[in-house]
PDB file of N, CA and C in Angstrom:
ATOM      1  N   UNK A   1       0.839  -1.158   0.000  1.00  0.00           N
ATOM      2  CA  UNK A   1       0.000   0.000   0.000  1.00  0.00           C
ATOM      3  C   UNK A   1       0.897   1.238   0.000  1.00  0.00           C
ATOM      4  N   UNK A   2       0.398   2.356  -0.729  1.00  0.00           N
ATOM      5  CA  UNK A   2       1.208   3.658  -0.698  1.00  0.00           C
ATOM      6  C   UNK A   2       0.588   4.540   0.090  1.00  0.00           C
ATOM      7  N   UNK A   3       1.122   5.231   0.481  1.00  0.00           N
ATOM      8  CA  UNK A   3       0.962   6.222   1.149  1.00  0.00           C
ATOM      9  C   UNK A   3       1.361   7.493   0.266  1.00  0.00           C
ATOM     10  N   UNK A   4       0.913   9.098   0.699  1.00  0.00           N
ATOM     11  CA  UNK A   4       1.824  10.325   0.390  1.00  0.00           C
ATOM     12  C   UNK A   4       1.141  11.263   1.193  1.00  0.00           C
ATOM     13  N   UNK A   5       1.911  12.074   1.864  1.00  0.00           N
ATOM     14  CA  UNK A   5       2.357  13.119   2.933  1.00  0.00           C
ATOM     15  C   UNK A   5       2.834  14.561   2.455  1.00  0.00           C
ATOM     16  N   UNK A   6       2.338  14.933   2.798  1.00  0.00           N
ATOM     17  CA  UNK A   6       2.707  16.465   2.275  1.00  0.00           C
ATOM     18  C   UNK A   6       3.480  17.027   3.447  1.00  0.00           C
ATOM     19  N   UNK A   7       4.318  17.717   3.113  1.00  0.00           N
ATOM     20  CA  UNK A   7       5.124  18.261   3.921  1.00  0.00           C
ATOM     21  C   UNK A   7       5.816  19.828   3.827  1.00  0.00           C
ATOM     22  N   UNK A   8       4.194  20.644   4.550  1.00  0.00           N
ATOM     23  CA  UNK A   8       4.224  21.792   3.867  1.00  0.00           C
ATOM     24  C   UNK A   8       5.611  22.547   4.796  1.00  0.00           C
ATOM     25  N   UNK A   9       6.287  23.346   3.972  1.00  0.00           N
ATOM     26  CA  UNK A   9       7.342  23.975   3.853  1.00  0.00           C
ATOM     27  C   UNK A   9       8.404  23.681   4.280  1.00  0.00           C
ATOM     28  N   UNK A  10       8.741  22.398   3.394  1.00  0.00           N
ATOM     29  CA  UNK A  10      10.016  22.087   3.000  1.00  0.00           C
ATOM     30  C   UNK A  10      10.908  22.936   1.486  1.00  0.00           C
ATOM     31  N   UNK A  11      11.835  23.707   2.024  1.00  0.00           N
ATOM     32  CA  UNK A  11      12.106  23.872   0.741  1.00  0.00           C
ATOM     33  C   UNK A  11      13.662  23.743   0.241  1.00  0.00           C
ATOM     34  N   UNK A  12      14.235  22.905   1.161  1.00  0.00           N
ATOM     35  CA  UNK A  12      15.532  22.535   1.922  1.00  0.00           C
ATOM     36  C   UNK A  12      15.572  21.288   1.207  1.00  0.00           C
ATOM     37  N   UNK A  13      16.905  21.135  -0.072  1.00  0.00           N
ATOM     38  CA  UNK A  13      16.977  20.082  -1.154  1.00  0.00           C
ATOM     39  C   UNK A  13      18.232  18.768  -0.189  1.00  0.00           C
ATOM     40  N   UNK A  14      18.161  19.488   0.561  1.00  0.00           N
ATOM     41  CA  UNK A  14      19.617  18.694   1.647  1.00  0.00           C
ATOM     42  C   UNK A  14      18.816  17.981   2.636  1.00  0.00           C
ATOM     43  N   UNK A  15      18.145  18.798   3.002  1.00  0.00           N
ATOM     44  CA  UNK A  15      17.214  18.081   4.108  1.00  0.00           C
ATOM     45  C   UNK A  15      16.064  16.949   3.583  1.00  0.00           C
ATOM     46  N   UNK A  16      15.693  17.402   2.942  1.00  0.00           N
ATOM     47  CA  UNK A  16      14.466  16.618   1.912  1.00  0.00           C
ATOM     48  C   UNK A  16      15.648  15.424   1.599  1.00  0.00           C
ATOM     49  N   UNK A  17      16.414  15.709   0.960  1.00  0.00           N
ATOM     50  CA  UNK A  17      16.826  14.179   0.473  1.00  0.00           C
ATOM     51  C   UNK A  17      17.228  12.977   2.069  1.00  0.00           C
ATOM     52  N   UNK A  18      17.990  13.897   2.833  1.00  0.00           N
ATOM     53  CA  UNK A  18      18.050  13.174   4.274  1.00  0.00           C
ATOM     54  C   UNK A  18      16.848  12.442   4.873  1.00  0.00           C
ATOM     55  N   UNK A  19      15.768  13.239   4.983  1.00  0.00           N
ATOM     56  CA  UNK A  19      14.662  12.701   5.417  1.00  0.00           C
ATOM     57  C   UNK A  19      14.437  11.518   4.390  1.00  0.00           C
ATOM     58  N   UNK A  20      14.408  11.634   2.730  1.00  0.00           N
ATOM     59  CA  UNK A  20      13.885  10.647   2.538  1.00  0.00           C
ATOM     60  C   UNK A  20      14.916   9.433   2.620  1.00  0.00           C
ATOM     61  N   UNK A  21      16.104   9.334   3.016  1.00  0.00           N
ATOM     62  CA  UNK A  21      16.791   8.328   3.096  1.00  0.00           C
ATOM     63  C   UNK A  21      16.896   7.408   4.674  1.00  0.00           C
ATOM     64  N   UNK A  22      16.270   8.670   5.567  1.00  0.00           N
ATOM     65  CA  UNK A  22      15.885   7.990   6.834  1.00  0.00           C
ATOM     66  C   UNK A  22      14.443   7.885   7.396  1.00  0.00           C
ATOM     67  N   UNK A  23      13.565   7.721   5.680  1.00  0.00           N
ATOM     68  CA  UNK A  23      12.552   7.194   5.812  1.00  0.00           C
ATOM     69  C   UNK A  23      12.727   5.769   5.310  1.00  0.00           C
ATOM     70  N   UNK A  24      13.166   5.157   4.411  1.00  0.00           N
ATOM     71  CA  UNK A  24      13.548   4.371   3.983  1.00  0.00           C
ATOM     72  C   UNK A  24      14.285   3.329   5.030  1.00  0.00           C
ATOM     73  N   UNK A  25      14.566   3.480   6.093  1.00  0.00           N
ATOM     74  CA  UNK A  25      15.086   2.706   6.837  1.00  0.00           C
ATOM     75  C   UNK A  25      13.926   2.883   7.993  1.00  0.00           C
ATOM     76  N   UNK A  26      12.625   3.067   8.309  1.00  0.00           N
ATOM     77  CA  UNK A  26      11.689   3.087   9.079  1.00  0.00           C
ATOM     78  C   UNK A  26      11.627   1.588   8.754  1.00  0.00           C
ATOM     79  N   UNK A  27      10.855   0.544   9.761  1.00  0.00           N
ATOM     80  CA  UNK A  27      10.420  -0.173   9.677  1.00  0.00           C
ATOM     81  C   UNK A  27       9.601  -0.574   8.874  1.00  0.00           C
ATOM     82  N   UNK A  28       9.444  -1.368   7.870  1.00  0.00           N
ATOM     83  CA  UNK A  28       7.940  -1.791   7.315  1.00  0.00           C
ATOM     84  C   UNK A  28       8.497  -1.059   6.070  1.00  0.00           C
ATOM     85  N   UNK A  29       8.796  -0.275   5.907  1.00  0.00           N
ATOM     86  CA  UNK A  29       9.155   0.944   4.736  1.00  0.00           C
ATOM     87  C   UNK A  29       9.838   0.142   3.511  1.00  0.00           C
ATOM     88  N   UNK A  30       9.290  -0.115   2.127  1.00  0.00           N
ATOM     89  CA  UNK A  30       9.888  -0.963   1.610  1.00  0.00           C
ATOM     90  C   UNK A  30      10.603   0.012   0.050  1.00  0.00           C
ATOM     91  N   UNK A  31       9.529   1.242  -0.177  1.00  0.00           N
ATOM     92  CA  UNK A  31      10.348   2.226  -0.823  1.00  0.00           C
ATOM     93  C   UNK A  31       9.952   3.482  -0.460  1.00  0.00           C
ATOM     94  N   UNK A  32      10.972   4.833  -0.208  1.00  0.00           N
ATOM     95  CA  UNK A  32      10.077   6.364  -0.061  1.00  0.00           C
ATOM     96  C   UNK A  32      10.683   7.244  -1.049  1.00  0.00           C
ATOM     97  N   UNK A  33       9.914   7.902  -1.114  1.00  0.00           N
ATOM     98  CA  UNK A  33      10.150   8.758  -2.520  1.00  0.00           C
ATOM     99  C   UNK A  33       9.880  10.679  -2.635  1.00  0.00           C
ATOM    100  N   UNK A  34      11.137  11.608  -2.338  1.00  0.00           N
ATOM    101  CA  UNK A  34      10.483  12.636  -1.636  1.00  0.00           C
ATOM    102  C   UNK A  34      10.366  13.725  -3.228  1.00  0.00           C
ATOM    103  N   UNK A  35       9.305  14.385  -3.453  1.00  0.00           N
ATOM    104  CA  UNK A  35       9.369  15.023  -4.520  1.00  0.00           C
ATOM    105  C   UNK A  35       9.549  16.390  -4.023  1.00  0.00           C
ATOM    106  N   UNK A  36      10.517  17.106  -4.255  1.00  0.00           N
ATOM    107  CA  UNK A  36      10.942  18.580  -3.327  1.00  0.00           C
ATOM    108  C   UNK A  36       9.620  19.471  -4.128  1.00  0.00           C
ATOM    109  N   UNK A  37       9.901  19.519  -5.442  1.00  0.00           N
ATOM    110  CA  UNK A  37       8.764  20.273  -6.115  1.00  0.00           C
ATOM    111  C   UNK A  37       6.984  20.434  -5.446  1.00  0.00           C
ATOM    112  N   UNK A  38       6.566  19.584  -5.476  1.00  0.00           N
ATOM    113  CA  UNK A  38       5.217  19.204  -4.955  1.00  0.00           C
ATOM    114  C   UNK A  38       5.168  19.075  -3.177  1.00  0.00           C
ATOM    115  N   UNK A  39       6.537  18.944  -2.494  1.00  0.00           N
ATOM    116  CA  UNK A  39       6.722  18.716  -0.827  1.00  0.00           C
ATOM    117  C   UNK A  39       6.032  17.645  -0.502  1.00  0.00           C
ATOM    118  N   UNK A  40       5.942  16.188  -1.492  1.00  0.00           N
ATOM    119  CA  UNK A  40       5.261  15.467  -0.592  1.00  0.00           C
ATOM    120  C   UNK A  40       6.206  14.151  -0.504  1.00  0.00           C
ATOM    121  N   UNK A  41       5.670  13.179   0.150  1.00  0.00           N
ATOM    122  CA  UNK A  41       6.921  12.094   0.340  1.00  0.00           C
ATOM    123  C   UNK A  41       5.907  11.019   0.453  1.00  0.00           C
ATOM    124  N   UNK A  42       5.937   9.972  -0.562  1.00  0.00           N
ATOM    125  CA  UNK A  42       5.449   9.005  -0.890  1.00  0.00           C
ATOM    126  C   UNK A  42       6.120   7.683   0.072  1.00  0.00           C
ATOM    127  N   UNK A  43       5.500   6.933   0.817  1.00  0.00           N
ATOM    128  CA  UNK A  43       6.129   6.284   1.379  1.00  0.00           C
ATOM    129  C   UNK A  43       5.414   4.252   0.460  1.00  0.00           C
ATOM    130  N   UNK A  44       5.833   3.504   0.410  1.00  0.00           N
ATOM    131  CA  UNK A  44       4.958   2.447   0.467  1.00  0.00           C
ATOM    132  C   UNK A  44       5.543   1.509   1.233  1.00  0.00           C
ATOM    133  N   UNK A  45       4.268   0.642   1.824  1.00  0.00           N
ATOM    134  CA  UNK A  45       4.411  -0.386   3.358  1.00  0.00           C
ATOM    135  C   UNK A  45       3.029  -1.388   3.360  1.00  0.00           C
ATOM    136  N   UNK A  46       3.685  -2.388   4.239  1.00  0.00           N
ATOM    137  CA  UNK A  46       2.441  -2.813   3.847  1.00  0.00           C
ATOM    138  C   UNK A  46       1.702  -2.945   5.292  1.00  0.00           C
ATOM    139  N   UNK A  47       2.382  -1.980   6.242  1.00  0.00           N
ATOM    140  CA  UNK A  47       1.719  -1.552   7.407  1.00  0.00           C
ATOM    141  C   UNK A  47       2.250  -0.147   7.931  1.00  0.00           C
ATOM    142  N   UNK A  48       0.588   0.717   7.882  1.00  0.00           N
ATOM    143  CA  UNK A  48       1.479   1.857   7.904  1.00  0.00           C
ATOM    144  C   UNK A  48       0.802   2.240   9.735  1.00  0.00           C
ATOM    145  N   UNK A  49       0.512   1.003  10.616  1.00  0.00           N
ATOM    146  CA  UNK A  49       0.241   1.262  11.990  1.00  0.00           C
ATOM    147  C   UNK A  49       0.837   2.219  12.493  1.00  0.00           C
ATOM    148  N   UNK A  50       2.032   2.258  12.952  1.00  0.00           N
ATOM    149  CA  UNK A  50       2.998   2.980  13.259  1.00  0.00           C
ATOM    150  C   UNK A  50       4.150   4.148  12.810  1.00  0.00           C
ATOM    151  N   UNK A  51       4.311   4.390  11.667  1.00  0.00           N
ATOM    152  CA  UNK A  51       5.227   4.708  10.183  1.00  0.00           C
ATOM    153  C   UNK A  51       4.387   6.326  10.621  1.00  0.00           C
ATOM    154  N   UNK A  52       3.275   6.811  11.052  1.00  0.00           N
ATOM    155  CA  UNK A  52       3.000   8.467  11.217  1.00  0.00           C
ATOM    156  C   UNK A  52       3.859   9.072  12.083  1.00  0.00           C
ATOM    157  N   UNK A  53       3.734   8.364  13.241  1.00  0.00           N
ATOM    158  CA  UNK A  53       3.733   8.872  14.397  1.00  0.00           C
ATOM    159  C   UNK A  53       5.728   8.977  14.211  1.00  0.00           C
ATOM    160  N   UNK A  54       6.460   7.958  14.013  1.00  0.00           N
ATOM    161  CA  UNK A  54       7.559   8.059  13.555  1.00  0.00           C
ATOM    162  C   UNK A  54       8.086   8.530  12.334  1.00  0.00           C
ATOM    163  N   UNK A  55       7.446   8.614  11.747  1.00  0.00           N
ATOM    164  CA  UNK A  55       7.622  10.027  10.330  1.00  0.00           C
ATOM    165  C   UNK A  55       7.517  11.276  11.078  1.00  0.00           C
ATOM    166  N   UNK A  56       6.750  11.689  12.049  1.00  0.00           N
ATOM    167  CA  UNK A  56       6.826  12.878  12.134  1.00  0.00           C
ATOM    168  C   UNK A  56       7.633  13.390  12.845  1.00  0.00           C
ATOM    169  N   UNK A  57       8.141  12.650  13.945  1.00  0.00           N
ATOM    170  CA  UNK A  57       9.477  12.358  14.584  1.00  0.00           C
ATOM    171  C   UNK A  57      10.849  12.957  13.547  1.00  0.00           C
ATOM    172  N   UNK A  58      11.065  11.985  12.785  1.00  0.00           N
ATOM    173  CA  UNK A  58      12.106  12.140  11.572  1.00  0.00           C
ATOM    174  C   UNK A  58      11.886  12.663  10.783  1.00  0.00           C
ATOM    175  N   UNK A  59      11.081  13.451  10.628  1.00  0.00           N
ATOM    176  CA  UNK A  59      10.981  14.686   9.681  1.00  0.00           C
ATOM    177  C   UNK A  59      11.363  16.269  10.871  1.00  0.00           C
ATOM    178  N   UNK A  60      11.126  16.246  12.248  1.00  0.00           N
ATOM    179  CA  UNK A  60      11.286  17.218  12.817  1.00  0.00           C
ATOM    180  C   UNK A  60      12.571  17.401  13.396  1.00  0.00           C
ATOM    181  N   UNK A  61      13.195  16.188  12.871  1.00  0.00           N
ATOM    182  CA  UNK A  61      14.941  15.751  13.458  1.00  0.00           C
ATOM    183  C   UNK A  61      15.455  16.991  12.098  1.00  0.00           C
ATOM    184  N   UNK A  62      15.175  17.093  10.956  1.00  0.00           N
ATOM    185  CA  UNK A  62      15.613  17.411  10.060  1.00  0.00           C
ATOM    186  C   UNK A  62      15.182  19.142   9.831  1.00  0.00           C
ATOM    187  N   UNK A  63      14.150  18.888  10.080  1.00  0.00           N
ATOM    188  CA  UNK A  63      13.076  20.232   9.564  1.00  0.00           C
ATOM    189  C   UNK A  63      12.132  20.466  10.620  1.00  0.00           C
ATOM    190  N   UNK A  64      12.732  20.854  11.895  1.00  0.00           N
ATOM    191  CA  UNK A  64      11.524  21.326  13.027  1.00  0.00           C
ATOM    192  C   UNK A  64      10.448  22.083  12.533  1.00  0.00           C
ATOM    193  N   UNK A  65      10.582  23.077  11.695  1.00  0.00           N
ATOM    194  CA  UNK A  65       8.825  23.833  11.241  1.00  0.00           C
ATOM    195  C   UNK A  65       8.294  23.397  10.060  1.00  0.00           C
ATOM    196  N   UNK A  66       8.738  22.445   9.617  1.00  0.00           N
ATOM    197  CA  UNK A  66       7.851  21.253   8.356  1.00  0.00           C
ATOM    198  C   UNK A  66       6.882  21.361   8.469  1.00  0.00           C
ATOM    199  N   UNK A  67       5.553  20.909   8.761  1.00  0.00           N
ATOM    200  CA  UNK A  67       4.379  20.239   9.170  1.00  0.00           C
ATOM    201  C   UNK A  67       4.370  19.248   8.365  1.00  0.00           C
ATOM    202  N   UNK A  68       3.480  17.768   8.617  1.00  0.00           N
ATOM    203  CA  UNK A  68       2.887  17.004   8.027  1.00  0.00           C
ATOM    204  C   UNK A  68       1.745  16.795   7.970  1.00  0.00           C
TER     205      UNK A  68
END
């Protein structure tokens, strides 16, 4: 199943790629995909129980005023 997340105001091409490479190592996470243009980050899993609450975690490691 896919997922996609918007991640309003990212506009940080360093950070965006970080995040999506330490989304990719989330649990369950089998590919993520961050499009800087559009700010959203496609994740697919085939359980996404847990994968929010720790996305939003690791997105605020990177980008504290992101939102998701």
């Amino acid at each position: 199943m896919e997922k996609e997340y918007i991640l309003s105001g990212l506009t940080c091409a360093g950070c965006g790629a970080k995040i999506e490479a330490a989304a990719r190592q989330l649990t369950g996470v089998k590919r993520a995909s961050l499009n800087l243009m559009t700010q959203t980050l496609t994740l697919e899993s085939e359980n996404f129980g847990g994968i929010p609450e720790e996305l939003q975690k690791l997105i605020h490691r990177y980008e504290p005023d992101v939102s998701v």
